[in-house]
Protein backbone atom coordinates (compact mmCIF):
# COMPACT_ATOMS: atom_id res chain seq x y z
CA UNK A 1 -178.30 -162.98 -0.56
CA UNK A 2 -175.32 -160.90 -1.66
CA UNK A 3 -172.57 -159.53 0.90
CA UNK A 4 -169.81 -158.07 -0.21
CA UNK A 5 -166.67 -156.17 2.01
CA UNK A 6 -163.95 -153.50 0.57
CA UNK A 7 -161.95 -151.46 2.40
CA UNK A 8 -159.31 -153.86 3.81
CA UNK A 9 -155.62 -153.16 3.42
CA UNK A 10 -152.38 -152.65 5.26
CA UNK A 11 -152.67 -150.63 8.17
CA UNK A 12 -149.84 -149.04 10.57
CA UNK A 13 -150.51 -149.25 14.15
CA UNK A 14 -152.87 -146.40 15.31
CA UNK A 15 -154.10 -146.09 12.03
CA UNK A 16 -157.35 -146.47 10.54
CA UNK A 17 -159.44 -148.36 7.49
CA UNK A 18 -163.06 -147.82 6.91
CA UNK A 19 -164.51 -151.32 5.52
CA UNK A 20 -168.04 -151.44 4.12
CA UNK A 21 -170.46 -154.13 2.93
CA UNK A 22 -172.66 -154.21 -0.06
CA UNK A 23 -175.73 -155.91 0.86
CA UNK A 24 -178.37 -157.15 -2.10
CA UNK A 25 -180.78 -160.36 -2.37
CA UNK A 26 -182.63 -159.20 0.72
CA UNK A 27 -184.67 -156.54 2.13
CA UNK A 28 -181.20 -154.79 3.94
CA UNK A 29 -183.46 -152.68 6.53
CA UNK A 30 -185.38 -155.57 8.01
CA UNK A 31 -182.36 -157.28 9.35
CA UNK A 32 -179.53 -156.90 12.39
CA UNK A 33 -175.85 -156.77 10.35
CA UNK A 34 -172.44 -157.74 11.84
CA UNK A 35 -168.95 -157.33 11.48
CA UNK A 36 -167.25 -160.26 12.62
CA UNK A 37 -163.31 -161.58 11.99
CA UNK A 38 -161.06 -164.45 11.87
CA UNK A 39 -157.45 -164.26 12.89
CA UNK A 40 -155.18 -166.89 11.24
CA UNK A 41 -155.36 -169.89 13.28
CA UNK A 42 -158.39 -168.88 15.14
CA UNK A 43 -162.00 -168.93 15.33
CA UNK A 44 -164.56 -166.94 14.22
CA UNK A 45 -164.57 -163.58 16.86
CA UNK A 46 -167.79 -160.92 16.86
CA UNK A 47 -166.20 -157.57 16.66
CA UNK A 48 -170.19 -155.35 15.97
CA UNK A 49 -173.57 -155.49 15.54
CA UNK A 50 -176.33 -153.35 15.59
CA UNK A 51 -180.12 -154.05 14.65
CA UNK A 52 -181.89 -153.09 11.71
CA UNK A 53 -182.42 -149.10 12.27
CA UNK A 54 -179.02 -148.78 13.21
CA UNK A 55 -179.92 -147.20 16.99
CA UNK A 56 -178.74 -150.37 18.97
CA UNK A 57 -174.98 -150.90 18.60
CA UNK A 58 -172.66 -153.76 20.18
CA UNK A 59 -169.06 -153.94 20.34
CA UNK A 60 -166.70 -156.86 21.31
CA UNK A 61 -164.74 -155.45 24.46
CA UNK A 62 -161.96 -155.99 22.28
CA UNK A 63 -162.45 -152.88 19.70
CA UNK A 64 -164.90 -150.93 22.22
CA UNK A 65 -164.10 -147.15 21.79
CA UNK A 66 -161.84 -147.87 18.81
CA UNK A 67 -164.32 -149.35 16.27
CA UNK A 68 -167.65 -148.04 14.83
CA UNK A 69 -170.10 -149.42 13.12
CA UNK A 70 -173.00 -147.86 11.15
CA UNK A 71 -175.34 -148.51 8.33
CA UNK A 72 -177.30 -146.74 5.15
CA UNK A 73 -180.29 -148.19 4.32
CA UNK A 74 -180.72 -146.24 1.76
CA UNK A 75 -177.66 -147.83 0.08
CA UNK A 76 -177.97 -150.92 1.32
CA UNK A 77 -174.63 -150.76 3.04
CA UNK A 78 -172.57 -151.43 6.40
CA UNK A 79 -169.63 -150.03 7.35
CA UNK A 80 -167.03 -150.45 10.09
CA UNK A 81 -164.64 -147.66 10.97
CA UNK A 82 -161.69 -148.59 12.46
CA UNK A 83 -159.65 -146.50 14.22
CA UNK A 84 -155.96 -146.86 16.59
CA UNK A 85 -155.56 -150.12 14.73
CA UNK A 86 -153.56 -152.45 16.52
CA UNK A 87 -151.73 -155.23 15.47
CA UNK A 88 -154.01 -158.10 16.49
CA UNK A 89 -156.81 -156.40 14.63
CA UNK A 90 -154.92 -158.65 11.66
CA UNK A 91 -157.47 -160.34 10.47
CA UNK A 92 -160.00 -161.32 7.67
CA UNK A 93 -163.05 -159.50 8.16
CA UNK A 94 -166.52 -160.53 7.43
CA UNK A 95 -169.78 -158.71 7.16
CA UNK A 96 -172.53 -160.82 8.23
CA UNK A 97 -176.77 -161.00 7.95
CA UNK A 98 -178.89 -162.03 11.11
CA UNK A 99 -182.01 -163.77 10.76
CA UNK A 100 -183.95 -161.32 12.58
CA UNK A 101 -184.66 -157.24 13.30
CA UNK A 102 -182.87 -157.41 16.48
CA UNK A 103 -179.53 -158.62 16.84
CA UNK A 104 -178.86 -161.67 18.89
CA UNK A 105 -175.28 -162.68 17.39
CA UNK A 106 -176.66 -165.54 15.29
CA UNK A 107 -175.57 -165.07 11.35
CA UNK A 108 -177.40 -167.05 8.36
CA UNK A 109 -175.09 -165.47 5.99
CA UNK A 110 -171.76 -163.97 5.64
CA UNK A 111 -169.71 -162.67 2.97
CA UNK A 112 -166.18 -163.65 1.38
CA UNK A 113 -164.39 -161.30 3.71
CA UNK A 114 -161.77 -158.39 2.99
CA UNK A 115 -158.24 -159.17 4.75
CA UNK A 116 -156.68 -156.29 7.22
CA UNK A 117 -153.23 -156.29 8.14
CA UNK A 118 -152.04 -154.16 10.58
CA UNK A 119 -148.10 -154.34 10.87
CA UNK A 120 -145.34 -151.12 10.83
């Protein structure tokens, strides 16, 4: 299993970044995906999931009506569109593979993460 983020950067407040994962090493359309992130200092935080068609969709209360997250599984790919970017969206963002169709917030495997900094 292969995941692999772009799209981080620096960000002004109430601006936007588009990350997306390349998924390979797996059959991508079987399987829930998540974004989740980690703040310097912190713990790991959920920020989206949604299962393995794409139709089911969760959101951490946090980024709810800011953030979306989608999927092609055609092209094996996730992405996370991030929109009025605050500053304690500054963080390193992982895309992450559940274990199952459905998602349940459990992760087997993550990627290496792409960092975004949000700062004027």
């Amino acid at each position: 299993v292969q995941l692999v983020e772009s799209g981080g950067g620096l960000a002004q407040p109430g601006g936007s970044l588009r990350l997306s994962c390349a998924a390979s090493g797996f059959t991508f359309s079987n399987y829930a995906m998540s974004w989740a992130r980690q703040a310097p200092g912190k713990g790991l935080e959920f920020v989206s999931g949604n299962n393995s068609d794409g139709r089911t969709t969760n959101y951490a209360d946090s980024v709810k009506g800011r953030f979306t997250i989608s999927r092609d599984n055609a092209k094996n790919t996730l992405n996370l569109q991030m929109n009025s970017l605050k500053p304690e969206d500054t963080a390193l963002y992982h895309c992450a593979k559940e274990p199952a169709s459905d998602y349940v917030g459990n992760y087997d495997y993550w990627g290496q993460g792409t960092q975004v900094t949000v700062s004027s």
